[in-house]
Protein backbone atom coordinates (compact mmCIF):
# COMPACT_ATOMS: atom_id res chain seq x y z
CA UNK A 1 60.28 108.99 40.95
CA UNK A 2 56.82 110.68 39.35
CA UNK A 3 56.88 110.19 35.38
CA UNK A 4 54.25 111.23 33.55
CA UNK A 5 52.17 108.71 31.87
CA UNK A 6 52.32 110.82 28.16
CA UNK A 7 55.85 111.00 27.93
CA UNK A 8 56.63 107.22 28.87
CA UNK A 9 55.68 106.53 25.24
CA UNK A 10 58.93 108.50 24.21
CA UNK A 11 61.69 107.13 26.77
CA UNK A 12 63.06 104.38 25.41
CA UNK A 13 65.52 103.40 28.51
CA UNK A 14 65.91 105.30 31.96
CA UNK A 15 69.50 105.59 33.43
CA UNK A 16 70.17 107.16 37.31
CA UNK A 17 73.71 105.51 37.87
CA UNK A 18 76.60 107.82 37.44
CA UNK A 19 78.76 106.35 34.31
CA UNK A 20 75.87 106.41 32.11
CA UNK A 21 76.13 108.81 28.85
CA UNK A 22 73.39 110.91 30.15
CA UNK A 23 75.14 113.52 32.78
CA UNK A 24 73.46 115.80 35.26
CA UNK A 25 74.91 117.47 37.70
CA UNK A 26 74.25 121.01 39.65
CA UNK A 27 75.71 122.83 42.50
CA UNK A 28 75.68 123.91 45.06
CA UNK A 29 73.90 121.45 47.21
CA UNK A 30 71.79 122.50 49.02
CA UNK A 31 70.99 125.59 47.42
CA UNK A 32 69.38 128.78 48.83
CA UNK A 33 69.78 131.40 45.87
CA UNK A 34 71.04 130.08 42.62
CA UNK A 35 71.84 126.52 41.34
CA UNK A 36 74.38 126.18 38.34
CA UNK A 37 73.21 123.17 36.28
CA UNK A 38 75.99 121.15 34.18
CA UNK A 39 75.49 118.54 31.20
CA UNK A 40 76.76 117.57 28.08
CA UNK A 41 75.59 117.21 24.62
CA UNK A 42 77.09 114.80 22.48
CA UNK A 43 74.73 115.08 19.49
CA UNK A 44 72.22 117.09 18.19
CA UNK A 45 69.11 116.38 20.07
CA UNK A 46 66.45 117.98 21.64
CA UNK A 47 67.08 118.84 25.07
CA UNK A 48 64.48 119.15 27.61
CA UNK A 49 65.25 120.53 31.39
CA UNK A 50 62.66 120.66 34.36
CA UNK A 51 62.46 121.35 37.87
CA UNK A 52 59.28 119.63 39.48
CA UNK A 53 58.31 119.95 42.84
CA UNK A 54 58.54 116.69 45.68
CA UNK A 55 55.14 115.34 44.28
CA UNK A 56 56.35 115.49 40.58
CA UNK A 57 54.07 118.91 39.95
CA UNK A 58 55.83 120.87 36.45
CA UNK A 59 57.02 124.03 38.09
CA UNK A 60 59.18 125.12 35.26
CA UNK A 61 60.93 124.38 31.90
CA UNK A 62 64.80 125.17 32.30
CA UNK A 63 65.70 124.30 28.54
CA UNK A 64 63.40 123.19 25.66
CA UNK A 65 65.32 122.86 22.40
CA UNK A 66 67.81 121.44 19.70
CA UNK A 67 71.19 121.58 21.22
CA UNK A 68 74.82 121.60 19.71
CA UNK A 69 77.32 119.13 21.18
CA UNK A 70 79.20 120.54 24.11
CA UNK A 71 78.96 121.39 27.17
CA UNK A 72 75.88 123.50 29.03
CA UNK A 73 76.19 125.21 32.04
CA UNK A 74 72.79 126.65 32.94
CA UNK A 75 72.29 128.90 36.10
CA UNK A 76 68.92 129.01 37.56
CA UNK A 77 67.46 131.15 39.94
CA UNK A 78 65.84 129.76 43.06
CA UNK A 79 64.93 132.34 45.25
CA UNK A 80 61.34 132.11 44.63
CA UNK A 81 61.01 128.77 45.74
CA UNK A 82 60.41 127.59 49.43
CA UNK A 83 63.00 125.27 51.46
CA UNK A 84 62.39 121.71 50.71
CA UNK A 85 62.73 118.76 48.11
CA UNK A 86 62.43 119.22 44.27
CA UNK A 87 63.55 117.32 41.50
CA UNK A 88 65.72 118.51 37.85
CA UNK A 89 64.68 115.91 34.78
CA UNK A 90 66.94 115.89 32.14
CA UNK A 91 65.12 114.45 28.72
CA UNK A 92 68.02 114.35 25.81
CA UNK A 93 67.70 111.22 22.98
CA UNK A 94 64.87 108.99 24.16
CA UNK A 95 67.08 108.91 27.81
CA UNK A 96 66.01 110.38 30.87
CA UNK A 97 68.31 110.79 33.72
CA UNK A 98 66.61 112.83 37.64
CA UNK A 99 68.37 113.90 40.48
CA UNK A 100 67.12 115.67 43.84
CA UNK A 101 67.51 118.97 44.17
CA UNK A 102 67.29 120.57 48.36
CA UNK A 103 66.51 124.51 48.30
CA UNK A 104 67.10 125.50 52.54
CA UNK A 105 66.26 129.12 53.04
């Protein structure tokens, strides 16, 4: 997994193993039109939510903000994007959690 070398500074531990307190989870997968993102806040931190391409290229900012604690469902629209391999990074608390994410056309 690409991480960029200015926000290493802020990530104080990285978890990808289900079980962990940082959740991420989307369907459907694959997707062709529209993913529906799910995580929880347990908090009040600031939540950051991208979708980078196979290379680790920004291609957008899903959420970028102070969240409540609960629980976020976030749908996103991917018709713009071509079939093939991205990545969703969920920042929240120092943590960092990533997970493929397969658009097919």
């Amino acid at each position: 997994m690409w991480i960029a070398a200015d926000i290493l500074s802020n990530i104080t531990s990285v978890r990808y193993e289900q079980g962990t307190p940082l959740q991420l989870a989307y369907f459907p997968h694959p997707c062709s039109d529209e993913v529906t993102i799910q995580y929880s806040v347990t908090e009040l931190p600031q939540v950051r939510l991208e979708l980078l391409s196979v290379l680790g290229t920004h291609l957008m900012t899903l959420v970028e903000e102070q969240q409540y604690p609960g629980d976020y469902v976030i749908p996103v629209d991917v018709r713009h994007l071509p079939s093939g391999q991205y990545f969703l990074r969920l920042y929240m608390n120092g943590e960092l959690i990533g997970k493929p994410l397969q658009v097919i056309r």
